[in-house]
C-alpha atoms as a PDB file:
ATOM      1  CA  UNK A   1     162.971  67.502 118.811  1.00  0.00           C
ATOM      2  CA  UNK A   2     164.994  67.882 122.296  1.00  0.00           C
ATOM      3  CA  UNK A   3     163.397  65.586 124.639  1.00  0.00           C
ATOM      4  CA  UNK A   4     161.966  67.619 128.205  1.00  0.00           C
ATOM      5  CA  UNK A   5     162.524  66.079 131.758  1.00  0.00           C
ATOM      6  CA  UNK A   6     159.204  66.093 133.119  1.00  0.00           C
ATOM      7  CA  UNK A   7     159.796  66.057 137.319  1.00  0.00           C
ATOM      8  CA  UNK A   8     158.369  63.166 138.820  1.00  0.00           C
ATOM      9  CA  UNK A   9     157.279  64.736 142.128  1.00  0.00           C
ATOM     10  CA  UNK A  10     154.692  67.017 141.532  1.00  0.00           C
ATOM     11  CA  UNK A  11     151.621  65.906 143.086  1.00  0.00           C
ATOM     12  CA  UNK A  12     148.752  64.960 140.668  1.00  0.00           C
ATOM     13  CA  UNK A  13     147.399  68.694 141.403  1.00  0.00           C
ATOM     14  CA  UNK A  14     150.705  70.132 139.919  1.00  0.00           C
ATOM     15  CA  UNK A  15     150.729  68.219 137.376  1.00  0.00           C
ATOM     16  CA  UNK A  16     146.655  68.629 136.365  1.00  0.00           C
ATOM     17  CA  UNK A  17     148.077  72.664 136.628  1.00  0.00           C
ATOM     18  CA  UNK A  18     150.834  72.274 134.365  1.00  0.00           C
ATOM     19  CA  UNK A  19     149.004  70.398 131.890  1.00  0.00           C
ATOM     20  CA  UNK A  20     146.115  73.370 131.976  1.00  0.00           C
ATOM     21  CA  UNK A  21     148.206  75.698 131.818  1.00  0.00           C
ATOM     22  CA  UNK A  22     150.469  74.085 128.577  1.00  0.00           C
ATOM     23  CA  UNK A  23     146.553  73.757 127.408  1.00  0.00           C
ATOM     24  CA  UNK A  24     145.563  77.314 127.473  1.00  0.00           C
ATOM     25  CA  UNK A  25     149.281  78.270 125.696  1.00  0.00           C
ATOM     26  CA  UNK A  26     148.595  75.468 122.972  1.00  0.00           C
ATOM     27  CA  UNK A  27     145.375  77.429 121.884  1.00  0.00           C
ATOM     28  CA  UNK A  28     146.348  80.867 122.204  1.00  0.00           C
ATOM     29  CA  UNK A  29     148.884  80.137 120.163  1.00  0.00           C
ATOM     30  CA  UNK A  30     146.400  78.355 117.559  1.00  0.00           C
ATOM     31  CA  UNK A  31     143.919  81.127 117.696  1.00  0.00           C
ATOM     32  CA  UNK A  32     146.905  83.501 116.898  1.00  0.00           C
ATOM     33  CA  UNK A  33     148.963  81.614 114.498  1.00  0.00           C
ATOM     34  CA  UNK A  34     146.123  78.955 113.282  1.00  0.00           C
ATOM     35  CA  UNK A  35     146.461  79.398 109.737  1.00  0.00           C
ATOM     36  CA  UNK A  36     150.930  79.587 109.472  1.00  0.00           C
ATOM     37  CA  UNK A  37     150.413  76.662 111.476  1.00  0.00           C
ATOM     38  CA  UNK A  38     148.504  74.313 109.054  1.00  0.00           C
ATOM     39  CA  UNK A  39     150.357  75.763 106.234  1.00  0.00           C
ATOM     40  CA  UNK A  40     153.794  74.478 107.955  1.00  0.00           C
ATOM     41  CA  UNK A  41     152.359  71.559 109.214  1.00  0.00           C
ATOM     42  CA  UNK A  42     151.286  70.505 105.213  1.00  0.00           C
ATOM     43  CA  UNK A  43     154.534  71.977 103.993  1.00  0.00           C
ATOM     44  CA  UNK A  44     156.148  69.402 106.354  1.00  0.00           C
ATOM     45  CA  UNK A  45     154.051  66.290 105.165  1.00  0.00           C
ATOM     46  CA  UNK A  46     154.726  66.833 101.945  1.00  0.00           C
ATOM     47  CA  UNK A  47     158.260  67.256 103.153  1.00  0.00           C
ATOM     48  CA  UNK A  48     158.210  63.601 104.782  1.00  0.00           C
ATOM     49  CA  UNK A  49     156.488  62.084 102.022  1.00  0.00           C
ATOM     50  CA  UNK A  50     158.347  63.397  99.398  1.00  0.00           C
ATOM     51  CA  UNK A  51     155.435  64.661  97.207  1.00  0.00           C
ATOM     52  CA  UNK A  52     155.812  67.546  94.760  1.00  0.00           C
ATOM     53  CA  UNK A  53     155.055  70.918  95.974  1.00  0.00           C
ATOM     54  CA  UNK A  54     151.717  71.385  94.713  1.00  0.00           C
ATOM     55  CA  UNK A  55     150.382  67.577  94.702  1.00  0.00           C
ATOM     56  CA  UNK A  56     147.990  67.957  97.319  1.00  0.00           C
ATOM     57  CA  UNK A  57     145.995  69.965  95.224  1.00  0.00           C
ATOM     58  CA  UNK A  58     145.362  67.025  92.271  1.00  0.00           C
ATOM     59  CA  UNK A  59     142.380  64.995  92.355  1.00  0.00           C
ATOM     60  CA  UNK A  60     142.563  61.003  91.804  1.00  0.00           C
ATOM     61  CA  UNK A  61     139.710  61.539  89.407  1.00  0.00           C
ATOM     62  CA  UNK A  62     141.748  64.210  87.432  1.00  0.00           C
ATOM     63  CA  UNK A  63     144.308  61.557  87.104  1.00  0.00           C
ATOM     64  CA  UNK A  64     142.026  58.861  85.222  1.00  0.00           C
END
């Protein structure tokens, strides 16, 4: 991830706009996209953790 340079002049106004406005794209791109989204966010846990593909669907129960 790239890291942003936020400016550090905008008055709080600007800034309660900006963060609004980043607000209202954050969930129209969930309501679009909701469902790709939580498939590659688990796709990239499992990725971190190093699990199986699969894993998440195994019960502890089913184990013992």
């Amino acid at each position: 991830m790239s890291t942003i340079d936020i400016p550090e002049y905008w008055t709080a106004k600007e800034a309660l706009a900006m963060f609004e406005f980043i607000d209202e794209i954050r969930e129209c791109i969930w309501n679009q996209y909701d469902i790709q989204i939580a498939e590659a966010m688990r796709e990239d846990r499992r990725t971190d953790t190093g699990l199986p593909q699969g894993s998440e669907d195994f019960d502890d129960e089913d184990i013992f």
